[in-house]
Protein backbone atom coordinates (compact mmCIF):
# COMPACT_ATOMS: atom_id res chain seq x y z
CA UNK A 1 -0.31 10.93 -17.26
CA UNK A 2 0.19 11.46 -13.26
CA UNK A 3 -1.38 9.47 -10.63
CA UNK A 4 -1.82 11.45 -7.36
CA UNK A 5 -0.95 8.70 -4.34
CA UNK A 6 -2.21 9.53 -1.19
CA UNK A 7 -0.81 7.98 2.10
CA UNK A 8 1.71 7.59 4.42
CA UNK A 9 5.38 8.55 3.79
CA UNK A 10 7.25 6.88 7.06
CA UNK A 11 10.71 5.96 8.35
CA UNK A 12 10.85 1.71 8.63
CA UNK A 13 12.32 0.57 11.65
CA UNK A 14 12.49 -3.33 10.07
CA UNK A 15 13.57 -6.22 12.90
CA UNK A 16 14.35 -9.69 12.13
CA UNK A 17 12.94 -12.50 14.52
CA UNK A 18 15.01 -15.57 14.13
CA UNK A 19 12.24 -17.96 15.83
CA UNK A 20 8.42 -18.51 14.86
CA UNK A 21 5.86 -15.59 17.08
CA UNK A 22 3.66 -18.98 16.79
CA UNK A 23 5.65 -20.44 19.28
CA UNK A 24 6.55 -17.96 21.61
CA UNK A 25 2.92 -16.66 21.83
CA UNK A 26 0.47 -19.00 23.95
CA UNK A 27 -2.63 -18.86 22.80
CA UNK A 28 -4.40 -19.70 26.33
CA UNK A 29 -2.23 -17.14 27.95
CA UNK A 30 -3.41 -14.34 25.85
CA UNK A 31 -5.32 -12.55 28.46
CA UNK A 32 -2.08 -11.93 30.14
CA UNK A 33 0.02 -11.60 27.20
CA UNK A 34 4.06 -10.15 28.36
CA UNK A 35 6.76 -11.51 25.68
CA UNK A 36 9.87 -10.67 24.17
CA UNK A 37 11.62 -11.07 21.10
CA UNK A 38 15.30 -10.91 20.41
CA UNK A 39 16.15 -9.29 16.92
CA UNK A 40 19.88 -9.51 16.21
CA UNK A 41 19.34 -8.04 12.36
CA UNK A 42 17.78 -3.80 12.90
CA UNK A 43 17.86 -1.46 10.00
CA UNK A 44 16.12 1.68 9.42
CA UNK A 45 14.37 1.99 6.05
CA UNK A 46 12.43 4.98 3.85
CA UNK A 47 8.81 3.42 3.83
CA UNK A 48 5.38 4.54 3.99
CA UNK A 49 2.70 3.41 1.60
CA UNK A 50 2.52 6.25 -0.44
CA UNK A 51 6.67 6.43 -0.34
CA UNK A 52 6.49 2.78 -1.44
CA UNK A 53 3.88 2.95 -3.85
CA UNK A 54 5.41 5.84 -5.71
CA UNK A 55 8.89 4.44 -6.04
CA UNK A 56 7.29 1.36 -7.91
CA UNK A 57 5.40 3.25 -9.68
CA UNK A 58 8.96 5.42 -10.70
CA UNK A 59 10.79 2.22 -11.36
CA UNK A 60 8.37 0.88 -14.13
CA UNK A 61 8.63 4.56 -16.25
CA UNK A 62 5.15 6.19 -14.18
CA UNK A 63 4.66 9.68 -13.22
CA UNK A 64 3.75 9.08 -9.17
CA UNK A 65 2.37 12.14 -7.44
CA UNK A 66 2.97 11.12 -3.96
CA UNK A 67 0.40 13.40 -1.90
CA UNK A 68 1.20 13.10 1.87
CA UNK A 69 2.92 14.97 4.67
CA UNK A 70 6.46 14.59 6.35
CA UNK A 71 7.33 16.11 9.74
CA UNK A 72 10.46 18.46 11.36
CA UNK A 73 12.67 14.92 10.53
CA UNK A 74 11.43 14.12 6.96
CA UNK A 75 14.06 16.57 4.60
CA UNK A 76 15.96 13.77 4.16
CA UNK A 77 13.16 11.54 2.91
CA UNK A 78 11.90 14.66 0.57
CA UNK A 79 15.13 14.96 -1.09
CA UNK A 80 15.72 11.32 -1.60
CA UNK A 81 12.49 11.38 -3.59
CA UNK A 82 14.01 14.55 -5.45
CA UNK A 83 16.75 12.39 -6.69
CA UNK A 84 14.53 9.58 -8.15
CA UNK A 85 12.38 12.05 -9.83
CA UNK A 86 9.72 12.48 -8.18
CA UNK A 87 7.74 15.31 -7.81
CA UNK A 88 7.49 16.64 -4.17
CA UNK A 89 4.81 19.16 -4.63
CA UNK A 90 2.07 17.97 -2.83
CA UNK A 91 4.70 16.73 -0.10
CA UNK A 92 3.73 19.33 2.45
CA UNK A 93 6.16 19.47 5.90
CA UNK A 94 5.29 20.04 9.24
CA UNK A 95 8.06 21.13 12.04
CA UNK A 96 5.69 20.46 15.30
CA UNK A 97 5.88 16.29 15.19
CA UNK A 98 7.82 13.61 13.39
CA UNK A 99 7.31 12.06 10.88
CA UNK A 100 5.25 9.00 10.76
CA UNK A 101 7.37 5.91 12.35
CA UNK A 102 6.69 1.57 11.75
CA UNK A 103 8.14 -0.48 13.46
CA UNK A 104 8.03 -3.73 11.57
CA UNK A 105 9.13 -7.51 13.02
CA UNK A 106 9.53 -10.30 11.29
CA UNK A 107 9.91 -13.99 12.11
CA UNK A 108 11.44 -16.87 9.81
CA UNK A 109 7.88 -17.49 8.33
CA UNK A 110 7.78 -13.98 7.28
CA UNK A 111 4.70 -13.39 9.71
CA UNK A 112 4.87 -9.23 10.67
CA UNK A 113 3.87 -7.92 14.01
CA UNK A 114 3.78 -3.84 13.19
CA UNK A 115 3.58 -1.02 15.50
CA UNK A 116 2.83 2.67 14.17
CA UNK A 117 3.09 6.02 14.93
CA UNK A 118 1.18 8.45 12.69
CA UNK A 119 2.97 11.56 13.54
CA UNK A 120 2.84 14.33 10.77
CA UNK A 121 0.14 11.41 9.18
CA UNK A 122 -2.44 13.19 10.75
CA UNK A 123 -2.23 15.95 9.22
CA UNK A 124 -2.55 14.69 5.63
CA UNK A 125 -5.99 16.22 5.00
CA UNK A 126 -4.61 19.34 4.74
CA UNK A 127 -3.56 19.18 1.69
CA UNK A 128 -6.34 18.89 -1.06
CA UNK A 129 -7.13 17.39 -4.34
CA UNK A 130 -8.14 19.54 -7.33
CA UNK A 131 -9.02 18.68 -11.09
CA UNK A 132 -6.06 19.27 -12.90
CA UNK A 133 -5.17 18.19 -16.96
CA UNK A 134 -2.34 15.93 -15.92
CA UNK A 135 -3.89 14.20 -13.28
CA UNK A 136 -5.87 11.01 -14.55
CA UNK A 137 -5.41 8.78 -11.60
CA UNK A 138 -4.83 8.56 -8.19
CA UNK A 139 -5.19 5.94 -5.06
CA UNK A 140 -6.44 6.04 -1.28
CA UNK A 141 -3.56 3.96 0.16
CA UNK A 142 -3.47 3.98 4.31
CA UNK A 143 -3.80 7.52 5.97
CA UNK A 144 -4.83 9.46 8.38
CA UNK A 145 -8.61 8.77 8.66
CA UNK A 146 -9.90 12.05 7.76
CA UNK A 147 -7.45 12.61 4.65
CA UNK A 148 -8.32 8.63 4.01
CA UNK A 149 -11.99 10.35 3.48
CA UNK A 150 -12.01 13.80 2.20
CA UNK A 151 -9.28 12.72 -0.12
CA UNK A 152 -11.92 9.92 -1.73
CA UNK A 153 -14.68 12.82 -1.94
CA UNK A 154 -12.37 14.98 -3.78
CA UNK A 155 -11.30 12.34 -6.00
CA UNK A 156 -14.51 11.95 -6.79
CA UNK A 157 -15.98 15.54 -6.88
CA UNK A 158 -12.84 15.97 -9.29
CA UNK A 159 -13.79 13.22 -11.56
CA UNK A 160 -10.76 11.43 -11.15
CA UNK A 161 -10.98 7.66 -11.15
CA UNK A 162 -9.01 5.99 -7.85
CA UNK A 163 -7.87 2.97 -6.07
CA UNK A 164 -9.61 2.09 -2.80
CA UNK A 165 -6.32 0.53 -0.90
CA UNK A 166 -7.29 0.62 2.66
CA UNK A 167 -4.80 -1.51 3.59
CA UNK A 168 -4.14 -1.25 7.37
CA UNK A 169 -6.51 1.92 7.92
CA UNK A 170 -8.98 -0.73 7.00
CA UNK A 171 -9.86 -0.85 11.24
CA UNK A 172 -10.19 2.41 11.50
CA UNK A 173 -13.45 2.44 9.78
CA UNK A 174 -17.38 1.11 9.88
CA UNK A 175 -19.12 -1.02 7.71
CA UNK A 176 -20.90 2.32 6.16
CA UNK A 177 -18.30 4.63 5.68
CA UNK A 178 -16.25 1.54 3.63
CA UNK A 179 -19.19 0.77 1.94
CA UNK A 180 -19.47 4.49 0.68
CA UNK A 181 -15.87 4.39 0.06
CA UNK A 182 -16.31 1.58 -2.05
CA UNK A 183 -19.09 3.42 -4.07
CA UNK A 184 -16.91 6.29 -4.59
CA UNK A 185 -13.61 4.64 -6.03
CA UNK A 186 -12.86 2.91 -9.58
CA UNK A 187 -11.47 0.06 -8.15
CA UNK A 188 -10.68 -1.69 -4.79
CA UNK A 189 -7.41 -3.59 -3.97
CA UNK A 190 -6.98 -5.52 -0.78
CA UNK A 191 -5.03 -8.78 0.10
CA UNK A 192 -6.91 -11.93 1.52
CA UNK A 193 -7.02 -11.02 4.82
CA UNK A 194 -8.46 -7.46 4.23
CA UNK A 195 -10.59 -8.99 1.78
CA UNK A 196 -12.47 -10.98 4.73
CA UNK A 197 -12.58 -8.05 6.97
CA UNK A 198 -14.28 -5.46 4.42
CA UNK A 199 -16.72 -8.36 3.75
CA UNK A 200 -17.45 -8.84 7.79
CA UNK A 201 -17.95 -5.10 7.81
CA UNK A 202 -19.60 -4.33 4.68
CA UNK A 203 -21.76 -7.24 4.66
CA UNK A 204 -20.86 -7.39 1.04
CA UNK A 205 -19.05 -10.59 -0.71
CA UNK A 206 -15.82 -10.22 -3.16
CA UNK A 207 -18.63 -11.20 -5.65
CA UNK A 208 -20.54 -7.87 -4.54
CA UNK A 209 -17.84 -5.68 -4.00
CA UNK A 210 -16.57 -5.92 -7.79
CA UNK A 211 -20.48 -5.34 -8.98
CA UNK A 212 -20.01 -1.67 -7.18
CA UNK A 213 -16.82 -1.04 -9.45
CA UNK A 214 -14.48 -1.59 -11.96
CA UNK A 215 -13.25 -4.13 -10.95
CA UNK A 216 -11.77 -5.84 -7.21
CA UNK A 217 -8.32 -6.82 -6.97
CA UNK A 218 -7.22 -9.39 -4.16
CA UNK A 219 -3.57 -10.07 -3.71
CA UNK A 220 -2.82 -13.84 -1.87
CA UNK A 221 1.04 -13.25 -1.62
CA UNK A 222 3.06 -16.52 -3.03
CA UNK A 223 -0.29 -17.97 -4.57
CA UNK A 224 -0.85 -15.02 -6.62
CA UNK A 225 -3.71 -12.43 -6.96
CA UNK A 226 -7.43 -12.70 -8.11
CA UNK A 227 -9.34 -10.46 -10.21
CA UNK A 228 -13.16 -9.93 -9.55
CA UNK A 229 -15.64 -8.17 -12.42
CA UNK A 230 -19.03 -8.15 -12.30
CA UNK A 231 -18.74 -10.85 -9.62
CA UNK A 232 -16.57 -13.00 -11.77
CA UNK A 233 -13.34 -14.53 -10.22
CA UNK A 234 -10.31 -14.57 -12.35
CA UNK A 235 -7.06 -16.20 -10.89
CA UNK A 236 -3.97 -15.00 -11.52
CA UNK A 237 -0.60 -17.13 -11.48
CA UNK A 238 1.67 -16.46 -8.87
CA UNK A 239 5.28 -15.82 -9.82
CA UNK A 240 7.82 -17.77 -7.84
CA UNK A 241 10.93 -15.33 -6.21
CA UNK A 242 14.25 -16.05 -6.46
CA UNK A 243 15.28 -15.81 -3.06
CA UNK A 244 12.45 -14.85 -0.07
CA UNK A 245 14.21 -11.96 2.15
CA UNK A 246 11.67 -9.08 3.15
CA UNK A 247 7.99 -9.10 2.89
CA UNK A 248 8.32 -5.63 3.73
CA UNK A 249 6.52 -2.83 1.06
CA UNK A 250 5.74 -6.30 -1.42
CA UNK A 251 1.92 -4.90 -1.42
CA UNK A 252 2.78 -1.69 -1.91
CA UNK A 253 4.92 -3.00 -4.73
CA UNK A 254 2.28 -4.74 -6.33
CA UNK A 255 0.07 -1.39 -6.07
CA UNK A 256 2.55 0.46 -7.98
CA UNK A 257 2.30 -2.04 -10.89
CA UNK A 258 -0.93 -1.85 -10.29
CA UNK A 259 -1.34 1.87 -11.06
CA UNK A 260 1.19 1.74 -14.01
CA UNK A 261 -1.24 -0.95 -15.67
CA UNK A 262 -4.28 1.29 -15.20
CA UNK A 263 -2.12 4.18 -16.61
CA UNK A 264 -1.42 2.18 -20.03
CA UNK A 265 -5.14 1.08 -19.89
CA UNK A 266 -4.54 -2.47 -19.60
CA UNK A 267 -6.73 -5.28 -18.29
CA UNK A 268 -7.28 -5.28 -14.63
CA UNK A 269 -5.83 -9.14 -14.78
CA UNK A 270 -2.97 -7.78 -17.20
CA UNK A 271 -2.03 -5.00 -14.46
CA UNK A 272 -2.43 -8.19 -11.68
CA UNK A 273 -0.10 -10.05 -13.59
CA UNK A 274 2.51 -7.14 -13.41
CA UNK A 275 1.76 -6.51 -9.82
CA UNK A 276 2.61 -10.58 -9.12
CA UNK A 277 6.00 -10.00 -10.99
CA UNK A 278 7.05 -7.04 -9.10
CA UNK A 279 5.92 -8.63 -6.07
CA UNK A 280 7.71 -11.15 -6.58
CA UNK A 281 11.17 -9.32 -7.43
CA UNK A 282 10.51 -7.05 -4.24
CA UNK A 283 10.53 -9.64 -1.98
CA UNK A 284 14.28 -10.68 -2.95
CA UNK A 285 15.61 -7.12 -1.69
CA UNK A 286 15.57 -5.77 2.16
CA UNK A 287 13.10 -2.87 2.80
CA UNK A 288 10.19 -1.51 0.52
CA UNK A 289 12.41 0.70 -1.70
CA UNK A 290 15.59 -0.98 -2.76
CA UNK A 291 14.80 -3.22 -5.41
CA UNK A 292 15.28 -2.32 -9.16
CA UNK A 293 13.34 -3.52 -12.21
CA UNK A 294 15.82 -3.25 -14.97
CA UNK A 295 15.50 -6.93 -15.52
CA UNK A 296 11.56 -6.70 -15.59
CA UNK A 297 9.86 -7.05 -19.20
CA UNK A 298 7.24 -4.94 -18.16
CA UNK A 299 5.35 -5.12 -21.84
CA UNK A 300 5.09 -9.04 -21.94
């Protein structure tokens, strides 16, 4: 079984803030906002949701089917993904932009201040989604807006169940067209904070949301995850890391679990629990994509 992952595929520029933003930012002086940061640890990273999501996905024995586009800089990206077998053929490259840049700081609380540049991103909608025998699965993970939405209309003119992961696109849109993309998908996944915002938006609760779906996933990094169904909260236990280096990619992490769980045709709170243990072994390793999962018992 394949699960088509649509989303960003991005080069991580990931900076390391020795100090708290908390206290360098002044909240009264926020009107006239001009500080700096000095980052003595820079590395550059392969990231992206969909780049993140996929290699998760990989590591736990998944068939990811990263969908998303790479610009005149990304050949290096599509052949690392060759070498971790994983299919590039809905990887589609573009040679009049880069591809899409973050750049990611961090402070010693593990607070992130991100900026982005879509690049080749906005272009993804390009590339289409058809019914296909293989394809069972797929997620909306953070896009360009109109792939973000003709990608969840073909998804579900295709019949193929997704995950709603709007992640950081999550601004990007209304409180009707996230509503309607809630009524299109299988399930939603957010974390806490994106939890409260679709609710502002949508006027809908967590207790709502999960009534319109499958089922509502909402990730609460070191306390663990919840599971909503038919407006029932389940909590799931957190799983304390062994050492807490980079935040970076831990959703995305998660997500992949996520999707490997569905794929098996577990429990939502089964593929949760999963997603908390890979979370939780990401977070120990620099960058979304160098952590391994050999020591993972992913059936228990």
């Amino acid at each position: 079984m394949s699960a088509v992952i649509c989303g960003s595929l991005a080069f991580d520029t990931i900076m390391t803030f020795e100090g708290r933003f908390s206290e360098q930012i002044l909240p009264d002086q926020l009107h006239i906002l001009n500080v700096s940061f000095l980052v003595p640890a820079l590395r550059r990273e392969f990231g992206g949701c969909a780049g993140n999501i996929a290699y998760g996905l990989r590591q736990l024995g998944g068939t990811p089917l990263p969908m998303a586009t790479v610009g005149s800089d990304g050949a290096d990206y599509v052949a690392r993904m060759k070498t971790q077998g994983i299919s590039t053929e809905f990887v589609r490259q573009v040679g009049d932009t880069y591809t899409a840049q973050a750049m990611i700081m961090t402070d010693r609380d593990n607070n992130q201040i991100t900026a982005f540049h879509p690049g080749a991103m906005m272009q993804a909608h390009s590339t289409r989604i058809e019914a296909r025998s293989d394809i069972k699965l797929g997620i909306i993970s953070p896009d360009g807006r109109d792939a973000m939405l003709q990608h969840a209309e073909q998804f579900k003119a295709a019949g193929i169940p997704f995950v709603f992961d709007p992640g950081q696109g999550l601004p990007m849109f209304d409180g009707k067209e996230l509503a309607h993309f809630v009524d299109l998908a299988t399930w939603v996944t957010v974390n806490d904070y994106e939890a409260r915002m679709l609710s502002d938006r949508t006027a809908l609760s967590c207790a709502d949301i999960s009534r319109r779906v499958q089922g509502l996933v909402v990730t609460l990094g070191d306390q663990g995850s919840e599971v909503w169904i038919d407006g029932e909260k389940t909590v799931i236990a957190p799983v304390k890391a062994e050492a807490v280096v980079d935040p970076t990619g831990c959703g995305d992490a998660f997500r992949g679990a996520l999707l490997y769980g569905l794929e098996q045709g577990w429990s939502l709170a089964r593929c949760a629990a999963l997603g908390n243990r890979v979370g939780a072994l990401k977070i120990a390793s620099r960058g979304g994509q160098n952590y391994t999962l050999d020591a993972i018992e992913i059936e228990s």
